[in-house]
Protein backbone atom coordinates (compact mmCIF):
# COMPACT_ATOMS: atom_id res chain seq x y z
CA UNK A 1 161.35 103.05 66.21
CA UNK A 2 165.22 102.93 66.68
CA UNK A 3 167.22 105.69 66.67
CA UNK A 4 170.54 104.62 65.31
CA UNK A 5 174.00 107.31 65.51
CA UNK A 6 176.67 106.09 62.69
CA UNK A 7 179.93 108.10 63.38
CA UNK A 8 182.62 107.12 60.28
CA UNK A 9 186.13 107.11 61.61
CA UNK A 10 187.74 107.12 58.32
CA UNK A 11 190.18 110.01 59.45
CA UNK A 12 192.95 110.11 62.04
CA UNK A 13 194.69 107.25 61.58
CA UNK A 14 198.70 106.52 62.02
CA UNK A 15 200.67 103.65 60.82
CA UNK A 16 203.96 102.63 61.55
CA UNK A 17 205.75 99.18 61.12
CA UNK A 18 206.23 97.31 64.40
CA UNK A 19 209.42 97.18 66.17
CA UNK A 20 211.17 93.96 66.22
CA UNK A 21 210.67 92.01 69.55
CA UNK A 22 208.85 90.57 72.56
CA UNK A 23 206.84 94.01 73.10
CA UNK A 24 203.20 93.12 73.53
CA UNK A 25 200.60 95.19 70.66
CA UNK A 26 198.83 97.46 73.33
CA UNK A 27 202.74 98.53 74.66
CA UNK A 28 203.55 99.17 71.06
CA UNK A 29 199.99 100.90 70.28
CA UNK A 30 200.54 103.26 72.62
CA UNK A 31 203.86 104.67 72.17
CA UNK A 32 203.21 107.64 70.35
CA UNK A 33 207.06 107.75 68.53
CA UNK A 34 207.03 106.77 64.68
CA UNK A 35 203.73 106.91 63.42
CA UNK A 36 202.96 108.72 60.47
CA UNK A 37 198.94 110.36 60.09
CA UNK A 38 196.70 108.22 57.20
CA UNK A 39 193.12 107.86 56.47
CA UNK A 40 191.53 104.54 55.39
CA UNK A 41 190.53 102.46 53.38
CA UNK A 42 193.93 102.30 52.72
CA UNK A 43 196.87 99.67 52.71
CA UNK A 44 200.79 100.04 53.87
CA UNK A 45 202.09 99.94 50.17
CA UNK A 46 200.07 103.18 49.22
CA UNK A 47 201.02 105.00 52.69
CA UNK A 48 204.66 103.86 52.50
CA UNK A 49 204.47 105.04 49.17
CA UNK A 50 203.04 108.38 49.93
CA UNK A 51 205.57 109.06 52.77
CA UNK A 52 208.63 108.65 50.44
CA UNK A 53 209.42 105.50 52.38
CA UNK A 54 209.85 103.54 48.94
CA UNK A 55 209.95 103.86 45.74
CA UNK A 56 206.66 103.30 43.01
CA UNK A 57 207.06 99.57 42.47
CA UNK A 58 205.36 99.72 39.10
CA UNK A 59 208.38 101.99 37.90
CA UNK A 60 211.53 99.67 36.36
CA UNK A 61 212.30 97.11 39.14
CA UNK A 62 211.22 99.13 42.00
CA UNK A 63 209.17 95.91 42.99
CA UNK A 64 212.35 94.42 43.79
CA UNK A 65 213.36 96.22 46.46
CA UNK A 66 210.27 96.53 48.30
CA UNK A 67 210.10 92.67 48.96
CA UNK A 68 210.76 93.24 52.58
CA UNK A 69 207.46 95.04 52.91
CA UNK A 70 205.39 91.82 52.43
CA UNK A 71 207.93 90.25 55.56
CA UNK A 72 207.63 92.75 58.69
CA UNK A 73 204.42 93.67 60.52
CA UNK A 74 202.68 97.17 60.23
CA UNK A 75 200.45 98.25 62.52
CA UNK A 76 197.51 101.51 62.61
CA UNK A 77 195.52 103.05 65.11
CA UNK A 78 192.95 105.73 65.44
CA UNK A 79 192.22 107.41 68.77
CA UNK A 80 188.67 109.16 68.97
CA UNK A 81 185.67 110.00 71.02
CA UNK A 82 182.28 109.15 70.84
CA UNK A 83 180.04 111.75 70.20
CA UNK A 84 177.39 109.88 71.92
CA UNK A 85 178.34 106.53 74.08
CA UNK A 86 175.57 104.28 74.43
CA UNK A 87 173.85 104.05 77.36
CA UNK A 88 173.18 100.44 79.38
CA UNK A 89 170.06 99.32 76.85
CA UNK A 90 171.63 100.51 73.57
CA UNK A 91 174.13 99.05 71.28
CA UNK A 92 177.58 100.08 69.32
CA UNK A 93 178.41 98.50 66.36
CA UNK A 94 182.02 98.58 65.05
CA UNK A 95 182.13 97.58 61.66
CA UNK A 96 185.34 97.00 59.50
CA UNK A 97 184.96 96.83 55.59
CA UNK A 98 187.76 94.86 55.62
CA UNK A 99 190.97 93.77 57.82
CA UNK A 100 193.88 93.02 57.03
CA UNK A 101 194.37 88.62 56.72
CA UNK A 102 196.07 88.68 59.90
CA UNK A 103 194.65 91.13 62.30
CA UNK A 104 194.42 92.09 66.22
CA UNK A 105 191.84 94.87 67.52
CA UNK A 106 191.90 96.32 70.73
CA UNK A 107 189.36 98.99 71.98
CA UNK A 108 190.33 100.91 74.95
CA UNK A 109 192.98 98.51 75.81
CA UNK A 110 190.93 95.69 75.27
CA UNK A 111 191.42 92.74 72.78
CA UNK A 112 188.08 92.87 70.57
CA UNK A 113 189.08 90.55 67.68
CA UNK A 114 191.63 88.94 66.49
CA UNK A 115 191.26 87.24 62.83
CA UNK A 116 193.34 85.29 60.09
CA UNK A 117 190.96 86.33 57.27
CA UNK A 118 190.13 88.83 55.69
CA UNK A 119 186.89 89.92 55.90
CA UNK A 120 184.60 92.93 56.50
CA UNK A 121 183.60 92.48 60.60
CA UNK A 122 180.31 94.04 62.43
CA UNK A 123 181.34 93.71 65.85
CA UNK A 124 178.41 94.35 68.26
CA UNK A 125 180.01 95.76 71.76
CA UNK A 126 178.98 95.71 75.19
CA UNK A 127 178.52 99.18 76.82
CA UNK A 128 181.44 98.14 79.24
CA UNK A 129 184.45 98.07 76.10
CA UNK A 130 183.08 101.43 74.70
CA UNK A 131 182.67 103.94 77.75
């Protein structure tokens, strides 16, 4: 019998949109200026929405001026700690419900995935990228 552990990280997240420039993700990731606290699932329209950041596009023309949205990168994070980190024969599982189409994930500095689709992701780690 299998014990399995399922820890949700739906809260704790922070978006921000990402600076423009050469800076590589994991230098941007981990500058903690600019990012503003979310939960997911979400998406940027609904948190730049509920920050004040722009106006309800389904109100007159709002949609107009949010255009610019669709045309810069946003990135989120989550930082948190395993209750219980698997030991040498066990397995984590990191599963996504869905990513964004165009998508980089790093875990503890470390490039996991990077996808241009978007689709839900069971990623199946070796102890050495969770501890």
């Amino acid at each position: 019998m299998t014990l399995s552990r399922i820890e949700t990280l739906a809260e704790h997240w922070q978006w921000k949109q990402r600076p423009e420039g050469k800076e590589s993700h994991l230098k941007v990731l981990t500058d903690d200026n600019g990012w503003t606290g979310t939960s997911v699932p979400t998406e940027i329209l609904k948190d730049l929405l509920q920050s004040g950041t722009i106006e309800d596009p389904f109100i007159d023309q709002n949609e107009k001026n949010i255009q610019w949205v669709g045309e810069v990168d946003w990135l989120y994070r989550a930082r948190f700690t395993l209750d219980h980190v698997p030991g040498a024969h066990e397995k984590a599982v990191l599963a996504f419900d869905g990513l964004d189409t165009f998508a980089f994930v790093y875990l503890n500095g470390k490039l996991i995935l990077e996808t241009e689709v978007f689709f839900p992701f069971d990623l199946k780690l070796m102890a050495e990228y969770v501890s």
